[in-house]
Structures are given as structure tokens and as C-alpha cells.
Protein backbone atom coordinates (compact mmCIF):
# COMPACT_ATOMS: atom_id res chain seq x y z
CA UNK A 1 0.00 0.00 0.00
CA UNK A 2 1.60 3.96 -0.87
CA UNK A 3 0.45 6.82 -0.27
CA UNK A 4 1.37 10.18 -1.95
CA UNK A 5 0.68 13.33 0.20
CA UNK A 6 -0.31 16.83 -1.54
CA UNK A 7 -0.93 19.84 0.57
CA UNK A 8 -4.61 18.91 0.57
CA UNK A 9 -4.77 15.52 -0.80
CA UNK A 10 -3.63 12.38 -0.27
CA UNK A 11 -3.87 9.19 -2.97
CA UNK A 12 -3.61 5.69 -1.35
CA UNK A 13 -2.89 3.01 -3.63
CA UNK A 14 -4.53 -0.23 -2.13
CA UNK A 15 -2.52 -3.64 -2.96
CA UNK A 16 -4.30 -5.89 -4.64
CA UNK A 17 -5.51 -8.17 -2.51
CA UNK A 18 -7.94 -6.76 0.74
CA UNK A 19 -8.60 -9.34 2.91
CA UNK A 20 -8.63 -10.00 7.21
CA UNK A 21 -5.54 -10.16 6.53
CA UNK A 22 -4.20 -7.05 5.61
CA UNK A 23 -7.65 -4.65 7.33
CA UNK A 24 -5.40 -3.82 10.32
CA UNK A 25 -2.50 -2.52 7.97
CA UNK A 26 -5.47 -0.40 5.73
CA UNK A 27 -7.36 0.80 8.91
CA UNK A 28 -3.51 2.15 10.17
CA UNK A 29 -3.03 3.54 7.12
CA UNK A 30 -6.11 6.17 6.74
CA UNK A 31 -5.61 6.78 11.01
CA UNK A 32 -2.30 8.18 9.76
CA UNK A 33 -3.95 10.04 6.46
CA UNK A 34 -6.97 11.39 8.68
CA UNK A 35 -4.50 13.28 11.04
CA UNK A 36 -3.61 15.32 8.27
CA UNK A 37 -6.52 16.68 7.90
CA UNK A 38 -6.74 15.54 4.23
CA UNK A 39 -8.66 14.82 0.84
CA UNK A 40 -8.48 10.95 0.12
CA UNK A 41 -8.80 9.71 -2.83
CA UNK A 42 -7.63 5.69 -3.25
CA UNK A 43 -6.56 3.76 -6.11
CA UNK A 44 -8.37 0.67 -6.60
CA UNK A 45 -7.54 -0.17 -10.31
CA UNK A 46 -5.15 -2.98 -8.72
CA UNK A 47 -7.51 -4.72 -6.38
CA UNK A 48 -8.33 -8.11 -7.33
CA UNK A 49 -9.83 -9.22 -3.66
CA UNK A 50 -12.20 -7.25 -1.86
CA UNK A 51 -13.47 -9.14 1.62
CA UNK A 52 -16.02 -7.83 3.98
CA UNK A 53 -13.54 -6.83 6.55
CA UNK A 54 -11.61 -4.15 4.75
CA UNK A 55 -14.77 -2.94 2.50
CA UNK A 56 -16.26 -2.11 6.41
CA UNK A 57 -12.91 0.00 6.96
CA UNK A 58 -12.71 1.55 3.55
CA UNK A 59 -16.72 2.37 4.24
CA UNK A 60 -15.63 3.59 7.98
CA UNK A 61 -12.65 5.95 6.50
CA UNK A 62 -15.04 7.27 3.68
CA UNK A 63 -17.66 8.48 6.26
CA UNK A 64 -15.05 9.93 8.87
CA UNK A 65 -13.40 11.65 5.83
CA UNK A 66 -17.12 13.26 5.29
CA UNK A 67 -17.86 14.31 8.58
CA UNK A 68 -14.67 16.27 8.75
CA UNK A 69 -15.98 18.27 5.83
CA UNK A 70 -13.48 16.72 3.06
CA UNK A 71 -13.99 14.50 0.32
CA UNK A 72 -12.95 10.92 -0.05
CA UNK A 73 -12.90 9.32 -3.89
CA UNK A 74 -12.51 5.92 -5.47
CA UNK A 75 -10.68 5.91 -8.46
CA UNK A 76 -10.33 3.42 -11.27
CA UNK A 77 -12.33 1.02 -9.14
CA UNK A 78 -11.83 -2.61 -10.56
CA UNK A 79 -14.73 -5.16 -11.68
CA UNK A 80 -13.81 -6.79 -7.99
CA UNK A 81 -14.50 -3.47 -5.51
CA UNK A 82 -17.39 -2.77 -7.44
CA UNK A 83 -19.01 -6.48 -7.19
CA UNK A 84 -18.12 -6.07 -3.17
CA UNK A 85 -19.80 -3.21 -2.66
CA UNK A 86 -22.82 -4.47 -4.71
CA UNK A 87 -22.65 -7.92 -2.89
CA UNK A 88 -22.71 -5.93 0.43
CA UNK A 89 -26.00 -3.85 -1.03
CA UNK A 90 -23.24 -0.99 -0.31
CA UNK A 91 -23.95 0.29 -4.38
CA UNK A 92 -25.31 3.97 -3.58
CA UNK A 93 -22.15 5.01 -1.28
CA UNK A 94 -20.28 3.21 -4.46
CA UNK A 95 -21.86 5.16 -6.69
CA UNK A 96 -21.04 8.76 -4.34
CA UNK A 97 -17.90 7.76 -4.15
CA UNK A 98 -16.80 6.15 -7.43
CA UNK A 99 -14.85 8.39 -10.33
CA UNK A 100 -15.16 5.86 -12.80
């Protein structure tokens, strides 16, 4: 996982595979973004496995980002984030959230 800091933004590129595995790494990694006060916008062209557990922390991140009054993007979202957020009935914050 990298992350690329602007003043005001901050791009997370997530590894490829998101599973129980790796949601304590991701959940660490946007408690350190959040700090700085920062636009998120992740990367997502890469991910090929999407589990429950780090969809609820990407979810969890998204909403915090919002409620601090900055915005939070998914870019180049692949065929498997999309189908996890559908399977989770999860398709309207998707949809708020997705660049594609």
C-alpha cells in the first residue's frame, strides 16, 4: 500500500488483494492520512480481492473523511471493488464515491 501526500490531498494506492488479513495494515493507514486533515482519494484499479472486513474499513474511513468536511474518492475502481460493494447492497455510497 503507498500513499502520496499533496498539501490537501492524499492518494492511497490499495494492494491488490484486501482481505482479514491485511484490514489492520489499511485501517492504520487512513488513522495516519486522517491526522492530516486531508482529501483521500484511493486507487483501486489494482484490487483483485475485496473481503467484507476491509470494504467495512474503507466504508468507515469514507464516512469519517465526510464528517470532517473533506472528500474521499474511489478511483479506477476494478470489476472486484465494485461487485463487493454491490454484494454488500453498499452500491449507492459506491456510486457517491466512485470516479469511474
Amino acid at each position: 500500500m503507498s500513499k502520496e501526500n499533496t498539501e490537501k490531498d492524499a492518494v492511497i494506492t490499495l494492494p491488490s488483494v484486501l482481505n482479514l488479513g491485511v484490514a489492520e495494515e489499511l485501517r492504520e493507514k487512513f488513522m495516519q492520512t486522517l491526522v492530516v486533515d486531508s482529501d483521500i482519494t484511493l486507487d483501486a484499479s489494482d484490487v483483485s480481492t475485496l473481503t467484507t472486513p476491509c470494504l467495512q474499513v474503507l466504508v468507515s474511513a469514507g464516512r469519517t473523511v465526510e464528517e470532517g468536511g473533506n472528500s474521499f474518492s474511489i478511483n479506477n475502481p476494478s470489476d472486484a471493488v465494485k461487485e463487493a460493494f454491490d454484494d454488500l447492497g453498499l452500491t449507492d455510497i459506491f456510486s457517491k464515491w466512485s470516479t469511474q
